[in-house]
Protein backbone atom coordinates (compact mmCIF):
# COMPACT_ATOMS: atom_id res chain seq x y z
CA UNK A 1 2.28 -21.91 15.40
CA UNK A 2 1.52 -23.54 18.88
CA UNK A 3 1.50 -26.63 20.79
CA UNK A 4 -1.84 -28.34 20.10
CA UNK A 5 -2.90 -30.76 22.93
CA UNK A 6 -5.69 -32.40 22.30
CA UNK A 7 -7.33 -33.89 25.85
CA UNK A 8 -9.18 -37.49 25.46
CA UNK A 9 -11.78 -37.06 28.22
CA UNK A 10 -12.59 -41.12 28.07
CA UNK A 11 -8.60 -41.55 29.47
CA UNK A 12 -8.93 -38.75 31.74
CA UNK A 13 -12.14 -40.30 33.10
CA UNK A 14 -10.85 -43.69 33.79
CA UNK A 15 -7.18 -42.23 35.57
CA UNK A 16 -9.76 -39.49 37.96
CA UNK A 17 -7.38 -37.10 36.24
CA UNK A 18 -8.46 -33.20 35.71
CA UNK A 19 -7.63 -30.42 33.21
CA UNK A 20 -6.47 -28.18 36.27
CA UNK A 21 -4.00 -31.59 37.25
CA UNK A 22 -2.81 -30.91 33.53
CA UNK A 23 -2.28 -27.68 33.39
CA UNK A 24 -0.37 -27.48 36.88
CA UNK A 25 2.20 -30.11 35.56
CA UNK A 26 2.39 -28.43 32.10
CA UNK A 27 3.48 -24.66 34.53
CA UNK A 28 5.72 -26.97 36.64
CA UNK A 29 7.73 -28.89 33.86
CA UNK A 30 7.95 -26.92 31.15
CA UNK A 31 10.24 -23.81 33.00
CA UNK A 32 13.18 -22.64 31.69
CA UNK A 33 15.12 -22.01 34.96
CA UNK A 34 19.12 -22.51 36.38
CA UNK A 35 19.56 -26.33 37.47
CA UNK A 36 22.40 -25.69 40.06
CA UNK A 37 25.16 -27.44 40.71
CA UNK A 38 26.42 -30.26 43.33
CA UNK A 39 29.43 -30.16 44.92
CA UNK A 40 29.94 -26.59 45.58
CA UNK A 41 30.64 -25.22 49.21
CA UNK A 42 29.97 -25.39 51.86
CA UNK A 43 30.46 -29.60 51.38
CA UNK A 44 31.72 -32.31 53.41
CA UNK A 45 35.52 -32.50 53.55
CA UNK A 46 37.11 -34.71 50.90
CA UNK A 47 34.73 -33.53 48.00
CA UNK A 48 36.79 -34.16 44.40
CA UNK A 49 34.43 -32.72 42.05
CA UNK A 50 31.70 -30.09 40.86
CA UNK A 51 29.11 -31.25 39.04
CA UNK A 52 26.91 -29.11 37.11
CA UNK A 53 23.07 -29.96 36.23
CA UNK A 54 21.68 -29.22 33.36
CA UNK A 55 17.58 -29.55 33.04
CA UNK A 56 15.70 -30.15 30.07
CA UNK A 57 13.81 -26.47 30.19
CA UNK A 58 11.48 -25.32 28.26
CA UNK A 59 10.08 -28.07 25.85
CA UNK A 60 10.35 -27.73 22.22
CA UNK A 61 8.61 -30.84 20.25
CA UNK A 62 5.61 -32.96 20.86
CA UNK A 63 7.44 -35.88 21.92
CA UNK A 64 9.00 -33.74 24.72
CA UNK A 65 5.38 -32.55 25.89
CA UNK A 66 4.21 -35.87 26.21
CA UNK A 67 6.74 -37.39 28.30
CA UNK A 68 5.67 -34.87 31.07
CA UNK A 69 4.46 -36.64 34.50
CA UNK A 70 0.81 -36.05 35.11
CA UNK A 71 0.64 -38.23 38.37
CA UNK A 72 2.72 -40.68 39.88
CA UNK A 73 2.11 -43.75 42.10
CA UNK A 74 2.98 -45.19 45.41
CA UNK A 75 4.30 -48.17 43.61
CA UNK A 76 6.43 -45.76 40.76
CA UNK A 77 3.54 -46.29 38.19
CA UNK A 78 3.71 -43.11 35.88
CA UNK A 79 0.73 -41.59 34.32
CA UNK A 80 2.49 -38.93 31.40
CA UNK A 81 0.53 -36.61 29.18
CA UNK A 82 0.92 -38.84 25.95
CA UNK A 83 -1.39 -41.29 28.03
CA UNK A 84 -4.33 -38.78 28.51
CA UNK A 85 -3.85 -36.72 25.24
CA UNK A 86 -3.15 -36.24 21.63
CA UNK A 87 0.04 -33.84 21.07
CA UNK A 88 0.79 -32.14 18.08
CA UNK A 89 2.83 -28.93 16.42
CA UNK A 90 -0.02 -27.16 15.02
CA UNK A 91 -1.80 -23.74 14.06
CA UNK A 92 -1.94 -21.33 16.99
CA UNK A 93 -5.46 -20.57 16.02
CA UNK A 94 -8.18 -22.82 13.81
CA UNK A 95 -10.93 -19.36 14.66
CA UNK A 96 -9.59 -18.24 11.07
CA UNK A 97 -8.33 -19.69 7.48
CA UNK A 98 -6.62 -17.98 4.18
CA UNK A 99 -6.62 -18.77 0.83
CA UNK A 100 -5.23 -17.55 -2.54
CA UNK A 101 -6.91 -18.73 -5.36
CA UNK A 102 -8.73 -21.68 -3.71
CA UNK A 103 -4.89 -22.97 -1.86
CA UNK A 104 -4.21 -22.33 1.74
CA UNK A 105 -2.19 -19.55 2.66
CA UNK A 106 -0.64 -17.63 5.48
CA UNK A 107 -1.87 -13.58 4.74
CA UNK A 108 0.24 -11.05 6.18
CA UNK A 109 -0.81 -7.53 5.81
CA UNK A 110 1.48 -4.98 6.05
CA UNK A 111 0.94 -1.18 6.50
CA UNK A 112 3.57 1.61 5.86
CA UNK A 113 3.73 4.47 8.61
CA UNK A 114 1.97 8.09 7.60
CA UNK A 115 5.35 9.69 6.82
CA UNK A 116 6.27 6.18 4.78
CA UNK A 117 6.80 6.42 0.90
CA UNK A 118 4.45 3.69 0.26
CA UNK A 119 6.28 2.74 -2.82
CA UNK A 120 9.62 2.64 -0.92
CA UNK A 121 8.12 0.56 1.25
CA UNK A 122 7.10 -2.02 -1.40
CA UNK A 123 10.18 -2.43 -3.13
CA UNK A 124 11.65 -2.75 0.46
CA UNK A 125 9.15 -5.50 1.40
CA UNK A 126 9.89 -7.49 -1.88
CA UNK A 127 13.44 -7.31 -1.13
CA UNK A 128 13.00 -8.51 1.77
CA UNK A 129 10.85 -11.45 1.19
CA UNK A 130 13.49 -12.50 -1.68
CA UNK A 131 16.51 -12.48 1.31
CA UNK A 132 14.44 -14.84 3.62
CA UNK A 133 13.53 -17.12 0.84
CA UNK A 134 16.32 -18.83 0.80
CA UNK A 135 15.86 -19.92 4.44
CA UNK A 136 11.77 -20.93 3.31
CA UNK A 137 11.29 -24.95 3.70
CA UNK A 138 11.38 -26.09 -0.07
CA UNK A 139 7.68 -26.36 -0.30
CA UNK A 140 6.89 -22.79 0.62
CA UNK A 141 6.57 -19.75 -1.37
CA UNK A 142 5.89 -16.15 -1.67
CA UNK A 143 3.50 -13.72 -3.27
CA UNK A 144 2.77 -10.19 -2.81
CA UNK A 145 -0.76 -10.38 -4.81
CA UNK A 146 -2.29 -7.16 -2.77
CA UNK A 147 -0.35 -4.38 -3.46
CA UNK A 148 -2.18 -1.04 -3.19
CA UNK A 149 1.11 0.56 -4.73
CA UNK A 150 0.00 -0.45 -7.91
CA UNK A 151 -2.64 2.13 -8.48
CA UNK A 152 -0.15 4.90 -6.97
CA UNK A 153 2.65 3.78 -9.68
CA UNK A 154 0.23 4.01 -12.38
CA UNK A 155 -0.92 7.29 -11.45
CA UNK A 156 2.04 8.94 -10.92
CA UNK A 157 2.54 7.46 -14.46
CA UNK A 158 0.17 9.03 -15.98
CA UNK A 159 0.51 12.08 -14.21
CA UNK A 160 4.21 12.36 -15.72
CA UNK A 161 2.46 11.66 -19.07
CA UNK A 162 -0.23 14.46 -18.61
CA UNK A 163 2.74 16.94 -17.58
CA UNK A 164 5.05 16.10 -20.65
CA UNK A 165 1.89 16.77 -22.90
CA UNK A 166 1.20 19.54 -21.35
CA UNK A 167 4.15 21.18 -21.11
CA UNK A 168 4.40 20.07 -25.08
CA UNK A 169 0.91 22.10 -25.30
CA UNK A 170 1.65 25.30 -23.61
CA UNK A 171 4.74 25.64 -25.63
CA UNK A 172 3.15 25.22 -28.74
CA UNK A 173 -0.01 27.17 -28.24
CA UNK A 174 2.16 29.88 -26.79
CA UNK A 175 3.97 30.05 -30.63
CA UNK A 176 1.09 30.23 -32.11
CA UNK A 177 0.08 32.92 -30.94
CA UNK A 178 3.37 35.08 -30.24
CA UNK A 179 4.70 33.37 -33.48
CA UNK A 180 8.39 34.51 -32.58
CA UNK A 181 10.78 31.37 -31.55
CA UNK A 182 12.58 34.47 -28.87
CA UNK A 183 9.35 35.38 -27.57
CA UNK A 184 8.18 31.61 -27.03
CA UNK A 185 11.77 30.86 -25.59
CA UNK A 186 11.29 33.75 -22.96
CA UNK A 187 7.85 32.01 -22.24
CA UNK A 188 8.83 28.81 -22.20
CA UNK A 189 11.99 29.37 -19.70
CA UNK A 190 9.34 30.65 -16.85
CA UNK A 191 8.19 27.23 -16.70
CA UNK A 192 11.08 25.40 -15.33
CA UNK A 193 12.39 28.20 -13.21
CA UNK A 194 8.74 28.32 -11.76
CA UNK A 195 8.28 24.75 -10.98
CA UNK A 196 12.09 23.97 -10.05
CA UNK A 197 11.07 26.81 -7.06
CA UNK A 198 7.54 25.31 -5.97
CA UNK A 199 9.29 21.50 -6.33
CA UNK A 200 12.09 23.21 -3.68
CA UNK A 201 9.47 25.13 -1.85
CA UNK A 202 7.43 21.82 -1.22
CA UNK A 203 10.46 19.54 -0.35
CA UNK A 204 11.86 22.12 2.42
CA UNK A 205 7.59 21.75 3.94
CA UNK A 206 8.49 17.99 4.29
CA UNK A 207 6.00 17.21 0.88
CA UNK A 208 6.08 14.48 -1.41
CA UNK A 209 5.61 14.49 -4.82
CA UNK A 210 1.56 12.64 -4.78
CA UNK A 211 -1.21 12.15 -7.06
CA UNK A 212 -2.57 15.39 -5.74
CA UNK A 213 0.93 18.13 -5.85
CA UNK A 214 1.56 16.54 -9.34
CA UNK A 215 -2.03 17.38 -9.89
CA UNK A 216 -1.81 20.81 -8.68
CA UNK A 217 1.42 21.19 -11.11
CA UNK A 218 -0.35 20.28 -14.05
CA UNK A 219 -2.56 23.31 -13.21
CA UNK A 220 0.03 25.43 -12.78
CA UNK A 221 1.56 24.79 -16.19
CA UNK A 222 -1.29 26.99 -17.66
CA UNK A 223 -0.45 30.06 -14.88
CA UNK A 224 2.89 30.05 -15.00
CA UNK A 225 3.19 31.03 -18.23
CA UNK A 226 -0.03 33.66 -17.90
CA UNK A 227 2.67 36.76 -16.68
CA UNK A 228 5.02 36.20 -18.60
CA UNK A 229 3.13 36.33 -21.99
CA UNK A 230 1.33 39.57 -20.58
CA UNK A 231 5.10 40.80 -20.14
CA UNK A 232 6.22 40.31 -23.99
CA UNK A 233 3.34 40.91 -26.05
CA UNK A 234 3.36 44.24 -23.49
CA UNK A 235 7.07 44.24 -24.54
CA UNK A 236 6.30 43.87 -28.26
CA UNK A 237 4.00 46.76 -28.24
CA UNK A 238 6.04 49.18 -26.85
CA UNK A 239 8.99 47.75 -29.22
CA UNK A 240 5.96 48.39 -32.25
CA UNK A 241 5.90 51.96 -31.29
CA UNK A 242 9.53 52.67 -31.63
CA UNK A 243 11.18 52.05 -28.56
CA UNK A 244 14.41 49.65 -27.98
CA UNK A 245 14.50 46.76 -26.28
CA UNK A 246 15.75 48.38 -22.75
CA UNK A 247 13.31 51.55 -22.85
CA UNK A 248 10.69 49.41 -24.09
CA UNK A 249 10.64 46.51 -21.53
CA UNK A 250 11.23 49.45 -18.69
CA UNK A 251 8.11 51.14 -20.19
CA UNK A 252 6.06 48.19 -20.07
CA UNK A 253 7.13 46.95 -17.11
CA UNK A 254 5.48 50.44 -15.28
CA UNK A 255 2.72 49.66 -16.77
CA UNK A 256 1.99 46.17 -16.57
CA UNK A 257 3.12 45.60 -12.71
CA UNK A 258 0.37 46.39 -11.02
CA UNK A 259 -2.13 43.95 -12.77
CA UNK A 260 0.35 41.25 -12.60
CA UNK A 261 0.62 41.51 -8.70
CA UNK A 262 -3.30 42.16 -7.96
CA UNK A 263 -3.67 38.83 -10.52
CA UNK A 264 -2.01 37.30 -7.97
CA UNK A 265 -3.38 38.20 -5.06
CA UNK A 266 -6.53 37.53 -6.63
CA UNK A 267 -5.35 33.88 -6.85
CA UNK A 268 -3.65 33.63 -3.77
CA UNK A 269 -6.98 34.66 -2.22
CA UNK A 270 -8.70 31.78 -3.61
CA UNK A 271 -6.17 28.70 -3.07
CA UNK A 272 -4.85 29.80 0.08
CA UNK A 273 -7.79 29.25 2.45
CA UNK A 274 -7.97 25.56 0.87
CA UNK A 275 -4.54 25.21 2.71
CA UNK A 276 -6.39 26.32 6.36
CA UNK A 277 -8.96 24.03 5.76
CA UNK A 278 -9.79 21.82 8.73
CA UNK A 279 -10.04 18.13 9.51
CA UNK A 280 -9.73 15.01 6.80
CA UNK A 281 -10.43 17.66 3.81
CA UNK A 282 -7.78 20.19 4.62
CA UNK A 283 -5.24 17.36 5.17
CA UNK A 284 -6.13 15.85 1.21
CA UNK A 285 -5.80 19.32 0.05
CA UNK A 286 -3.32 21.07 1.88
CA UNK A 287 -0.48 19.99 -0.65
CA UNK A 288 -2.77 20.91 -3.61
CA UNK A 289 -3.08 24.43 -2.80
CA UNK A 290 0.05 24.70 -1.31
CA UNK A 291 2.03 23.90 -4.58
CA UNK A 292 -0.88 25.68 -6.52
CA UNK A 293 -0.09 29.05 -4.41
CA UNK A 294 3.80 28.51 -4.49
CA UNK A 295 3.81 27.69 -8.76
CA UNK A 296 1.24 31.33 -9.01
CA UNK A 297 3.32 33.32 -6.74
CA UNK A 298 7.00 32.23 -8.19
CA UNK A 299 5.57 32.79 -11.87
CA UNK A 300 5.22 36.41 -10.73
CA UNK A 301 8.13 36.69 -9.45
CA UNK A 302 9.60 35.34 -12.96
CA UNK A 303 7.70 37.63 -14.61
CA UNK A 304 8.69 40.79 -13.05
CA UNK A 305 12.23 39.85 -12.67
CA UNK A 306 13.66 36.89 -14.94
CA UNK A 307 11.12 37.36 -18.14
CA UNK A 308 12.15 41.48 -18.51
CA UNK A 309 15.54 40.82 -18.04
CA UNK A 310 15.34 38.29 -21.01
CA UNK A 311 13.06 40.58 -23.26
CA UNK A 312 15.81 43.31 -22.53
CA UNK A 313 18.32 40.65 -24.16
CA UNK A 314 16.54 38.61 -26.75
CA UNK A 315 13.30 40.19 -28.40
CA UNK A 316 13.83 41.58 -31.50
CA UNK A 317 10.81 44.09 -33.48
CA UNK A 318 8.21 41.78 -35.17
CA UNK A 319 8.42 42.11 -39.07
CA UNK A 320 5.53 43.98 -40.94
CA UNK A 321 4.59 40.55 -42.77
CA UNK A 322 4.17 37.69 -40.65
CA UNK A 323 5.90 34.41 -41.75
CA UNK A 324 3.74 32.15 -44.74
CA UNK A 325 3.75 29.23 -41.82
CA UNK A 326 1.45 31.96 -40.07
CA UNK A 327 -0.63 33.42 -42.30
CA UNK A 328 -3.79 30.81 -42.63
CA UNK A 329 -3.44 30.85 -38.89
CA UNK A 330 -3.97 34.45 -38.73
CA UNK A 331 -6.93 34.84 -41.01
CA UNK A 332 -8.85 31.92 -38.76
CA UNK A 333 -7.94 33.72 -35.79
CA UNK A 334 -9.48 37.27 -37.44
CA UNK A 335 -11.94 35.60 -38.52
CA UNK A 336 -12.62 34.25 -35.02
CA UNK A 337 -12.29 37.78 -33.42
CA UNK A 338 -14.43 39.69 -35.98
CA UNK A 339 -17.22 36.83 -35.32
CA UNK A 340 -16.92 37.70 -31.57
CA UNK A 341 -17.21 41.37 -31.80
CA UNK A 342 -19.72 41.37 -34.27
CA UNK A 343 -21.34 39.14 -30.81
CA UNK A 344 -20.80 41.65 -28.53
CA UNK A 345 -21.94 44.07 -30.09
CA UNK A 346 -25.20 43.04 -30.52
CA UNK A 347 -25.40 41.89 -26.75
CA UNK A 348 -24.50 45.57 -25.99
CA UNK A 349 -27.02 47.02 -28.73
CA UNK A 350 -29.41 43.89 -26.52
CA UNK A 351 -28.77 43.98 -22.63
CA UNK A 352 -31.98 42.15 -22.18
CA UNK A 353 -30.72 39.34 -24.40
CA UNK A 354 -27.10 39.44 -22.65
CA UNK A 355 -28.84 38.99 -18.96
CA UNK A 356 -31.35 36.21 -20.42
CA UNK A 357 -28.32 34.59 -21.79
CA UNK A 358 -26.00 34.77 -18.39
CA UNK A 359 -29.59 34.02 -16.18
CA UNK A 360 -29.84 30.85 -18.74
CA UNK A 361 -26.18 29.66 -17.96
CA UNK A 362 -26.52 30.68 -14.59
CA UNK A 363 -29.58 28.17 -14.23
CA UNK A 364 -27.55 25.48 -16.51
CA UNK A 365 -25.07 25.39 -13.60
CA UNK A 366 -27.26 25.53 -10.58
CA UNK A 367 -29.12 22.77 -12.29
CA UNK A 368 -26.08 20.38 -13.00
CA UNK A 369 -24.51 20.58 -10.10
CA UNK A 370 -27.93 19.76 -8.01
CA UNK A 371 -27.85 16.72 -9.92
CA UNK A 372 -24.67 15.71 -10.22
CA UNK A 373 -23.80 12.82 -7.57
CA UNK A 374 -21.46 13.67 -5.02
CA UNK A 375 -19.00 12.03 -2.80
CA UNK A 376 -16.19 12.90 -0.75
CA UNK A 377 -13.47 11.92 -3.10
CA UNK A 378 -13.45 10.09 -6.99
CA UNK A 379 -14.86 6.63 -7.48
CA UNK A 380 -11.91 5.16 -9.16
CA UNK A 381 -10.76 1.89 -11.06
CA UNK A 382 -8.00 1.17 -8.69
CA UNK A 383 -7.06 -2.56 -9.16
CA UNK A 384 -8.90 -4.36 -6.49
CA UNK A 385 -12.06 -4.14 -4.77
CA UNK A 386 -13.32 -5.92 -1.23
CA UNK A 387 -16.17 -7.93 -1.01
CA UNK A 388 -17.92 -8.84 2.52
CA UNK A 389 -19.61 -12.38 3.82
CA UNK A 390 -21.91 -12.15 6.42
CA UNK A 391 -23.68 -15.37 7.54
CA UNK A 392 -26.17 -15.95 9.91
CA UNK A 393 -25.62 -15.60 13.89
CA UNK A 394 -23.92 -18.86 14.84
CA UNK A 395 -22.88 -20.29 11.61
CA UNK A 396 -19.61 -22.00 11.69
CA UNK A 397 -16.58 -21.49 10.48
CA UNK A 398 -17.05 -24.77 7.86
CA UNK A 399 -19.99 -23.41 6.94
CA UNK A 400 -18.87 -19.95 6.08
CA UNK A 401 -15.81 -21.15 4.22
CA UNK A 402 -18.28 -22.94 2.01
CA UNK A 403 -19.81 -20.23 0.93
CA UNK A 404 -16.95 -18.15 0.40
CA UNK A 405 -15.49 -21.00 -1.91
CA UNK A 406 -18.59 -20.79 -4.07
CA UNK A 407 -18.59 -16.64 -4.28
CA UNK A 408 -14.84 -17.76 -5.39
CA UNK A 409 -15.36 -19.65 -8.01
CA UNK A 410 -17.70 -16.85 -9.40
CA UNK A 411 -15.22 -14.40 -9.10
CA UNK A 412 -12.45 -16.34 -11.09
CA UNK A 413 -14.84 -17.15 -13.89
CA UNK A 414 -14.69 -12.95 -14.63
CA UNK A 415 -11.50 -12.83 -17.21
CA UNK A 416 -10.57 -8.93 -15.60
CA UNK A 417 -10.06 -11.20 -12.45
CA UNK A 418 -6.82 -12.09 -11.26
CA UNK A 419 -6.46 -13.38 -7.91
CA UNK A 420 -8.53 -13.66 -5.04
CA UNK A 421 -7.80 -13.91 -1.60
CA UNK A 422 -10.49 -15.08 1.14
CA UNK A 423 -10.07 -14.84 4.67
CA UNK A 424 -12.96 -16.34 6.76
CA UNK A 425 -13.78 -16.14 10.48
CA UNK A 426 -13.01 -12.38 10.55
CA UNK A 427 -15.25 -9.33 9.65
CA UNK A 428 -14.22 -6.83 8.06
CA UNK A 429 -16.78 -4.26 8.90
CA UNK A 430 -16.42 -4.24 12.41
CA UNK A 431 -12.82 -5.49 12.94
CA UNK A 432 -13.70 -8.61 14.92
CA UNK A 433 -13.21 -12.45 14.74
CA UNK A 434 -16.07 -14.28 14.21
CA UNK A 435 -17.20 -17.67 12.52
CA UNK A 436 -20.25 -16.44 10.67
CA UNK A 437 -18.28 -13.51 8.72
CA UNK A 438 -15.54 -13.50 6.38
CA UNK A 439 -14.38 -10.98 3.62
CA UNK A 440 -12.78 -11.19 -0.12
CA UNK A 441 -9.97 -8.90 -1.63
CA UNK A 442 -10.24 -9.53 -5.11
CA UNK A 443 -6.99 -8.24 -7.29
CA UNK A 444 -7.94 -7.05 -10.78
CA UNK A 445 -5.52 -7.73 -14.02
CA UNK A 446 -3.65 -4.75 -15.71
CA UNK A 447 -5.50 -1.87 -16.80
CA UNK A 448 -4.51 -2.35 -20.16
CA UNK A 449 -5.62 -6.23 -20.02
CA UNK A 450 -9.08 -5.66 -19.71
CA UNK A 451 -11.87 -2.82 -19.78
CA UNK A 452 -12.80 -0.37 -17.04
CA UNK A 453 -15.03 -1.14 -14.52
CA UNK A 454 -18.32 0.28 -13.94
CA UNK A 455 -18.64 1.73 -9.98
């Protein structure tokens, strides 16, 4: 807020009094400054007392303001700034204007700091606002109605969702087809070993657990487990031929070592250059194929030490006669893998038709992604969108709030609408205040109140 004065030039006029004669007595009587005292030495002898004087200062209210002396007379006649002006407590600027829903507001945007946890910082900023209402005058209140941590709640809520299901997928894919509850458990237990090592591996780097490492884990679910079910059915071979458990994990650990470390490398080779990326894109993706290259590497580590060490303990010889929960799962499957050989072998019996086939693909995927739009990142349904008003050169501020009210009302009248909150006499685009622009942040309900929108 500010001290308004408002100057009546008719008064001014009439008392030959100036805005510089003003201003001088407004830097000369409003001073916050040490009176003095009277009485102190050196003084005449016989002095009793010490007085001290105490000056009004700096003034604090509007009737203070206009009791200040613009001119005085010969004859004592006073001419004060009440007499020449209008003084009042008001806004420190009338350039700009907020409102929520149509009511006037005060809009205070505030911005976490790059290492910030932006959801930290939200419940922090609630918090806070709920300690200082208590000192708010009765008619003022308190919204947060633009809250960008929304969207990263909700996604980080899914996310979880997508990595329970998965996880729930993985295990029971990987029983299907091993079809032993020991051989599923020795898969399974590479999972949380694997991640519990990339989650460490990522918090000693100083990274958070985002939209786009939570991503990257979700991916990794489906590698992780890649080794170690290479190890056991490599196990359960070697156990098929008549070895124990020790000879036969040794045996197929000799074997199978090499391709599990060049698999890796293989990887490695293609997520860790999206780590050395430069600029914007290699800071979004760093964490992505950081955690990726962690989760692939620690899963081979698993699998060469943890999983064979288990298989050594646990895995027992399959029976001759798989259980009856199995069987119609097995015929589908051979009937799945006779159908595919019977394929391949006519491709082989065919090369022309196998290279027609891959040139045909080949084309399918040079032609979709030639089409496809692209963008830097996803066009998402995040909650909110902005909307811009740009008026003529010149136009005032009454006149752009005006229109603003009516794009308002045509906003609320949308039922996935929630709020909206208008700010005029600033634009957005540029960063600058200015009469003729204004812009609109318009908060969306729940996702699960209302459809999608379209981008």
């Amino acid at each position: 807020y500010s001290m308004r004065i408002w100057l009546r030039p008719d008064r001014m006029n009439a008392l030959n009094i100036t805005t510089d004669d003003i201003a001088q007595a407004l830097r000369e009587q409003n001073v916050q400054g040490a009176a003095g005292q009277v009485g102190t030495p050196p003084v005449f002898n016989g002095q009793q007392q010490t007085l001290t004087i105490n000056g009004i200062g700096r003034l604090s209210d509007a009737a203070g303001f206009g009791q200040i002396v613009v001119r005085s007379g010969e004859r004592g006649q006073l001419v004060r700034l009440s007499d020449v002006a209008t003084i009042e407590l008001g806004a420190r600027s009338y350039s700009s204007g907020a409102q929520l829903n149509g009511k006037d507001s005060a809009y205070l945007g505030i911005y976490p700091t790059p290492t910030a946890n932006a959801l930290q910082v939200a419940s922090a900023v609630r918090a806070e606002l709920t300690r200082l209402h208590a000192r708010f005058p009765a008619d003022l209140t308190w919204e947060v109605k633009f809250d960008t941590t929304r969207f990263v709640a909700a996604t980080i809520k899914e996310i979880g969702v997508s990595l329970g299901l998965t996880l729930l997928a993985v295990v029971v894919v990987v029983s299907l087809f091993l079809q032993s509850w020991r051989a599923t458990l020795i898969v399974a237990l590479a999972i949380p070993v694997s991640l519990i090592g990339t989650f460490a591996v990522l918090y000693a780097l100083g990274y958070s657990a985002n939209t786009l490492s939570l991503f990257a884990i979700i991916l990794a679910l489906t590698m992780v487990v890649d080794d170690a079910i290479v190890v056991v059915e490599s196990v359960e071979t070697k156990m098929a031929e008549g070895l124990d458990r020790g000879a036969a994990t040794a045996e197929a650990l000799r074997q199978i070592a090499g391709p599990v470390i060049a698999t890796t490398l293989v990887l490695l080779a293609v997520f860790v250059p999206v780590a050395m990326l430069p600029g914007i894109v290699g800071e979004l993706y760093r964490q992505f194929a950081v955690t990726l290259s962690t989760a692939v590497t620690l899963s081979s580590v698993v699998a060469l030490t943890l999983t064979p060490a288990l298989c050594a303990l646990l895995l027992r010889p399959r029976p001759q006669q798989p259980a009856a929960i199995w069987r119609g799962f097995n015929r589908g499957l051979d009937t799945v893998r006779d159908g595919y050989g019977r394929l391949v072998g006519r491709m082989n019996c065919r090369p022309w038709l196998a290279l027609a086939a891959t040139m045909a693909a080949a084309g399918v995927v040079v032609f979709s992604f030639t089409t496809m739009p692209k963008g830097f990142l996803p066009q998402e349904d995040q909650g909110y969108f902005f909307a811009s008003v740009q008026l003529p050169e010149a136009a005032s501020l009454e006149r752009t709030e005006a229109v603003m009210a009516q794009a308002r009302e045509l906003l609320l009248l949308n039922p996935a609408v929630e709020d909206v909150i208008q700010v005029s006499g600033f634009n957005i685009l540029n960063g600058t205040s200015a009469s003729n622009g204004g812009f609109i942040s318009v908060m969306l309900k729940d996702w699960h109140q209302r459809p999608p929108l379209e981008a």
